[in-house]
Protein backbone atom coordinates (compact mmCIF):
# COMPACT_ATOMS: atom_id res chain seq x y z
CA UNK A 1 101.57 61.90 101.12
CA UNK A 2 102.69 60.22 97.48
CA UNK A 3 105.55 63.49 97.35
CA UNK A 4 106.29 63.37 101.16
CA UNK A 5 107.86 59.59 100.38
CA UNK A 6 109.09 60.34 97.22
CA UNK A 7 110.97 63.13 99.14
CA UNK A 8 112.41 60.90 101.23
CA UNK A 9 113.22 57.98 98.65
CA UNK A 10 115.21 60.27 96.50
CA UNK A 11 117.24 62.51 99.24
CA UNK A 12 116.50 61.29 102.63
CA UNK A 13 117.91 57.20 102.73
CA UNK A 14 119.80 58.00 106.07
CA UNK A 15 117.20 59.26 108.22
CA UNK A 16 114.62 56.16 106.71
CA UNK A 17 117.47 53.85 107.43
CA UNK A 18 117.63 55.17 111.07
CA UNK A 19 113.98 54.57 110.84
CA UNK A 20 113.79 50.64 109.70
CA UNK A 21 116.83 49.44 111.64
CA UNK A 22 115.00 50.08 114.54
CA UNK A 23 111.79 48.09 113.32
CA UNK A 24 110.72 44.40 114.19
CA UNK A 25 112.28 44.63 117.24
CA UNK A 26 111.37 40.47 117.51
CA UNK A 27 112.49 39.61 114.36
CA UNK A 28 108.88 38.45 113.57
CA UNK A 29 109.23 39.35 110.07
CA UNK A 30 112.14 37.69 109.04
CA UNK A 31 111.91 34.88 111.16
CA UNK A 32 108.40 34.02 109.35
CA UNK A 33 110.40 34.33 105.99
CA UNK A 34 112.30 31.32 107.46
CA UNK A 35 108.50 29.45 107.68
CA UNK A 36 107.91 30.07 104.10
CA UNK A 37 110.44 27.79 102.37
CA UNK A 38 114.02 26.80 102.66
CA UNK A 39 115.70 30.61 102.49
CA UNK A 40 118.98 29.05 102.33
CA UNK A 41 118.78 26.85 99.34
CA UNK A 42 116.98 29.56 97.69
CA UNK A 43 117.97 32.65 94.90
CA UNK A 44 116.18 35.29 96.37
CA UNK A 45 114.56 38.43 94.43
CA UNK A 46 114.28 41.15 96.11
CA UNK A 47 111.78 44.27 95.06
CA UNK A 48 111.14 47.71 96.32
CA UNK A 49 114.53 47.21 98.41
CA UNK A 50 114.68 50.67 99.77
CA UNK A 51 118.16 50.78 102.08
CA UNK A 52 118.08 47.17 102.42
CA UNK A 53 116.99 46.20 106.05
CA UNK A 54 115.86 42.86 104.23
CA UNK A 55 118.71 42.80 101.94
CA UNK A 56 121.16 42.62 104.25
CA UNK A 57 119.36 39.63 106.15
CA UNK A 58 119.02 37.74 102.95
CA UNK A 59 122.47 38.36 102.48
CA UNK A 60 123.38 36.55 105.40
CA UNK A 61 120.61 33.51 104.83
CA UNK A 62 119.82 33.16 101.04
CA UNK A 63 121.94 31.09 98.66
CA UNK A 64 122.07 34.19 95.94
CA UNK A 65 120.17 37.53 96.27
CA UNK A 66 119.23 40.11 93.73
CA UNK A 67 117.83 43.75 94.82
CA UNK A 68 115.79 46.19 93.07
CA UNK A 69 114.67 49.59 93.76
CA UNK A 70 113.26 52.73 91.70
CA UNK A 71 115.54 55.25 93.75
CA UNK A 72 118.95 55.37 92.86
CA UNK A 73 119.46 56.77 96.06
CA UNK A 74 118.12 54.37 97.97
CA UNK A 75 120.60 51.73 96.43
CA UNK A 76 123.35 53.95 96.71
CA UNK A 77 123.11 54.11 100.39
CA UNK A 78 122.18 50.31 100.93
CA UNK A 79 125.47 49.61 98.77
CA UNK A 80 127.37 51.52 101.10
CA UNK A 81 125.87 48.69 104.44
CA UNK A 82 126.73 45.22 102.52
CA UNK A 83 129.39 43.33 103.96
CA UNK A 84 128.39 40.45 101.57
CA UNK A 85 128.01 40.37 97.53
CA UNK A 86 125.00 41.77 96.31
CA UNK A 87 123.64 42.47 92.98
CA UNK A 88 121.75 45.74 92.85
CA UNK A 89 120.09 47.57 90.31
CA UNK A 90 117.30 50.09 89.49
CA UNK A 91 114.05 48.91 88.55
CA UNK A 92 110.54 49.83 88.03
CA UNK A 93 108.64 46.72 89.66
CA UNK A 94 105.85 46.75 86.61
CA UNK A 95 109.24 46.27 84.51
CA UNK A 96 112.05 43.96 85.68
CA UNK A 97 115.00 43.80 83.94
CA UNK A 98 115.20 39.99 84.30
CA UNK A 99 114.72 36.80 82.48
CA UNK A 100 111.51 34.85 83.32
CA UNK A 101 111.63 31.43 86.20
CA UNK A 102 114.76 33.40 87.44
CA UNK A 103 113.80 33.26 91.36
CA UNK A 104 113.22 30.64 94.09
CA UNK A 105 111.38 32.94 96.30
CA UNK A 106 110.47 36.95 95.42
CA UNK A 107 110.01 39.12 97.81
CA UNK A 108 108.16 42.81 97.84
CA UNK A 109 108.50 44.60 101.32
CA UNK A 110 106.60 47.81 101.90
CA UNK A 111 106.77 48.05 97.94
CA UNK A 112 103.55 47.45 96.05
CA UNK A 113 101.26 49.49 98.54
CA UNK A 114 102.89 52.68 96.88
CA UNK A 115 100.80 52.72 94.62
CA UNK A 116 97.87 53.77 95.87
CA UNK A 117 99.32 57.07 96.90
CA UNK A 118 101.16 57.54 93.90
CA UNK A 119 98.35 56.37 91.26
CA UNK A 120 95.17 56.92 93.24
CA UNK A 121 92.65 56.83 89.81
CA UNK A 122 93.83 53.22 88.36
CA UNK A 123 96.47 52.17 91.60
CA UNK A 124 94.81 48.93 91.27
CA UNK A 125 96.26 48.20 87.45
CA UNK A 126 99.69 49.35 88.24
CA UNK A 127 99.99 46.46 91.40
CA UNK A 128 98.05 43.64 89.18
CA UNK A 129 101.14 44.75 86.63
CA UNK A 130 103.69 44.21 89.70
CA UNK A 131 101.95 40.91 90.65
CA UNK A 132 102.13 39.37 87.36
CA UNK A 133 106.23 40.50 87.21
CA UNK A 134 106.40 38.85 90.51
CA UNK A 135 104.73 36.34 88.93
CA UNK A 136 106.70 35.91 85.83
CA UNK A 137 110.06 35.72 87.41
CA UNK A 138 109.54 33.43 90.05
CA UNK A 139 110.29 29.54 89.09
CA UNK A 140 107.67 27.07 89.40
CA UNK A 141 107.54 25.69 92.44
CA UNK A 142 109.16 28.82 93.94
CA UNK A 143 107.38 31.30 96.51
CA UNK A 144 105.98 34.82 95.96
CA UNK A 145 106.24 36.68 98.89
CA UNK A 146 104.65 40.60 99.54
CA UNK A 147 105.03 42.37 102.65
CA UNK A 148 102.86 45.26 103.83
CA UNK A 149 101.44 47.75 106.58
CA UNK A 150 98.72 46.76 109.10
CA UNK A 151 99.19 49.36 110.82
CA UNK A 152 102.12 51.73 112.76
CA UNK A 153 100.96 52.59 116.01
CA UNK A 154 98.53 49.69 116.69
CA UNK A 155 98.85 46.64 118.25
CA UNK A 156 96.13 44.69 116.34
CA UNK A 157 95.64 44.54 112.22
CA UNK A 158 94.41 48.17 110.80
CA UNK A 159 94.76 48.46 106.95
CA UNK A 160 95.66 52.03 106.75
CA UNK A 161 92.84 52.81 104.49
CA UNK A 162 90.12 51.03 102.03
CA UNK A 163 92.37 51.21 99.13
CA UNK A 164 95.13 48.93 101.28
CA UNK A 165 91.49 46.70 102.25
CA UNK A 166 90.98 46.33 98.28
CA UNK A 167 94.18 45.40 97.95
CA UNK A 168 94.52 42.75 100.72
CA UNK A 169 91.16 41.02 99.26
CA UNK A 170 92.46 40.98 95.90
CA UNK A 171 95.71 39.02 97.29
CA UNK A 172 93.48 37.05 98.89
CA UNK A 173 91.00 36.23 95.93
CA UNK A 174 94.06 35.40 93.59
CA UNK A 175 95.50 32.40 96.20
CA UNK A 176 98.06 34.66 98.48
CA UNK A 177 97.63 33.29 102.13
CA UNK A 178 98.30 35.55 104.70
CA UNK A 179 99.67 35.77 108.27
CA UNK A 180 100.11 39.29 110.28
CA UNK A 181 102.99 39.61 112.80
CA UNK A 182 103.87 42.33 115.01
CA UNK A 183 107.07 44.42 113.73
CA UNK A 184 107.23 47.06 116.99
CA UNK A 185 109.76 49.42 116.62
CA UNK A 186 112.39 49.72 119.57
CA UNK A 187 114.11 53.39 119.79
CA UNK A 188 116.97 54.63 122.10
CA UNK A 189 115.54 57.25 123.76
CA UNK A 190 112.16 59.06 123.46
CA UNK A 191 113.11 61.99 121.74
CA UNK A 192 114.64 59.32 119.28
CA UNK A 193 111.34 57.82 118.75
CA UNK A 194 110.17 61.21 118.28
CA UNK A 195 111.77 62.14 115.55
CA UNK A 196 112.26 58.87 113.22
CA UNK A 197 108.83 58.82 113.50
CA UNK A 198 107.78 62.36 112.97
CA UNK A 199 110.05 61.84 109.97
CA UNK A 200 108.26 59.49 108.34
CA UNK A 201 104.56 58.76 109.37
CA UNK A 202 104.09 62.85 110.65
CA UNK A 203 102.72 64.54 113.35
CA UNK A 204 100.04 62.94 114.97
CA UNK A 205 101.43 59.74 115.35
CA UNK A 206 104.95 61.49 116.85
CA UNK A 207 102.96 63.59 119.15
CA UNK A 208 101.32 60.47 120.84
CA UNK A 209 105.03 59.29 120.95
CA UNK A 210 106.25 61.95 122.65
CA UNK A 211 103.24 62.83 124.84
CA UNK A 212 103.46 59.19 126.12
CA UNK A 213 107.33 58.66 126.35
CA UNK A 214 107.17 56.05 124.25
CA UNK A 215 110.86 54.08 123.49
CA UNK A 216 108.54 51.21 121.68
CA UNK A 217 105.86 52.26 119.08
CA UNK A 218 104.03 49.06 117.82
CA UNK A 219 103.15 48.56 114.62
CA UNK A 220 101.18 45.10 112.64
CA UNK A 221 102.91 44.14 109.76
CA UNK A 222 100.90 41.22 107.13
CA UNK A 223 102.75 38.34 105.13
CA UNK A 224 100.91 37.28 101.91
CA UNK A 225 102.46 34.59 100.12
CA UNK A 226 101.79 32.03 97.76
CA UNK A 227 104.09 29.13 96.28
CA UNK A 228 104.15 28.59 92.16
């Protein structure tokens, strides 16, 4: 699955952005970023941007913001949405071109969790690396802030894998708390559902979709954060 996404990330931004626009229906994710500390007093950082669903609401709420992303692509399309200021710029997130204390609250959405696909022998290293970045630019007293899958298709917590439950107790043993909300996905039609989500998460999950007319697919999404 590591090439299937890396597919996507480096030729496909307008289908994924079809994709996440129509995610958290509720706005349960970033209403609980709203929970976490004062959003609008604070210089946001954002990693892992992808086509900026996030962005764009930080945009709107955040005193400054700051997005990265490994895929050129990615940013180019996300550029092309802004209707506010937005520094963007290509980063690795083991490697971030950016002073240390430089962030009131850091955010990594559906970013870290790569990893495993993409580094399956040591996966663990390369997102203690991207922790301790997080780490380093964030001010003290600021907020770290990682956002991940619990699941598309369920309506209750399911780590996709062990890997993702090694991961969550790691965040967990180093002082991240955690919340889980549920980020459903609301599509216009069926055969709209269908296909965003054939796209991206493949058949089997699409076929249930389709063989259930389903408009709304739900999905768990968890919040680990931890304040500095």
């Amino acid at each position: 699955m590591s090439n299937h996404f890396k597919t996507i990330y480096t030729s496909q931004a307008d289908l994924y952005d079809q994709l996440v626009t129509k995610e958290d229906m509720m706005y349960n994710v970033t209403n609980a970023m709203l929970t976490l500390r004062h959003v609008a007093n604070s210089e946001v950082i954002e990693l892992g941007a992808g086509t900026g669903r996030l962005t764009r609401w930080f945009a709107n709420h955040a005193k400054k913001i700051v997005a990265f992303d490994l895929y050129q692509h990615m940013l180019e399309h996300l550029q092309s949405t802004l209707k506010k200021p937005v520094m963007l710029a290509v980063a690795d997130n083991r490697a971030l071109p950016i002073p240390d204390a430089s962030s009131d609250m850091t955010v990594a959405g559906w970013s870290f969790g790569h990893a495993i696909g993409w580094y399956p022998d040591d996966w663990d290293v390369h997102i203690q690396q991207m922790l301790r970045e997080m780490a380093r630019i964030t001010r003290p007293n600021g907020t770290m802030v990682v956002i991940e899958t619990l699941g598309t298709g369920h309506s209750k917590p399911v780590p996709p894998s062990p890997e993702f439950v090694e991961y969550y107790d790691y965040l967990r043993n180093i002082g991240f708390l955690r919340r889980w909300v549920r980020s459903d996905y609301r599509f216009d039609t069926v055969e709209q559902a269908e296909r965003l989500i054939r796209f991206f998460f493949g058949d089997e999950l699409a076929d249930h979709v389709r063989q259930n007319n389903m408009t709304v697919v739900p999905e768990c999404t968890g919040i680990w954060w931890k304040h500095v």
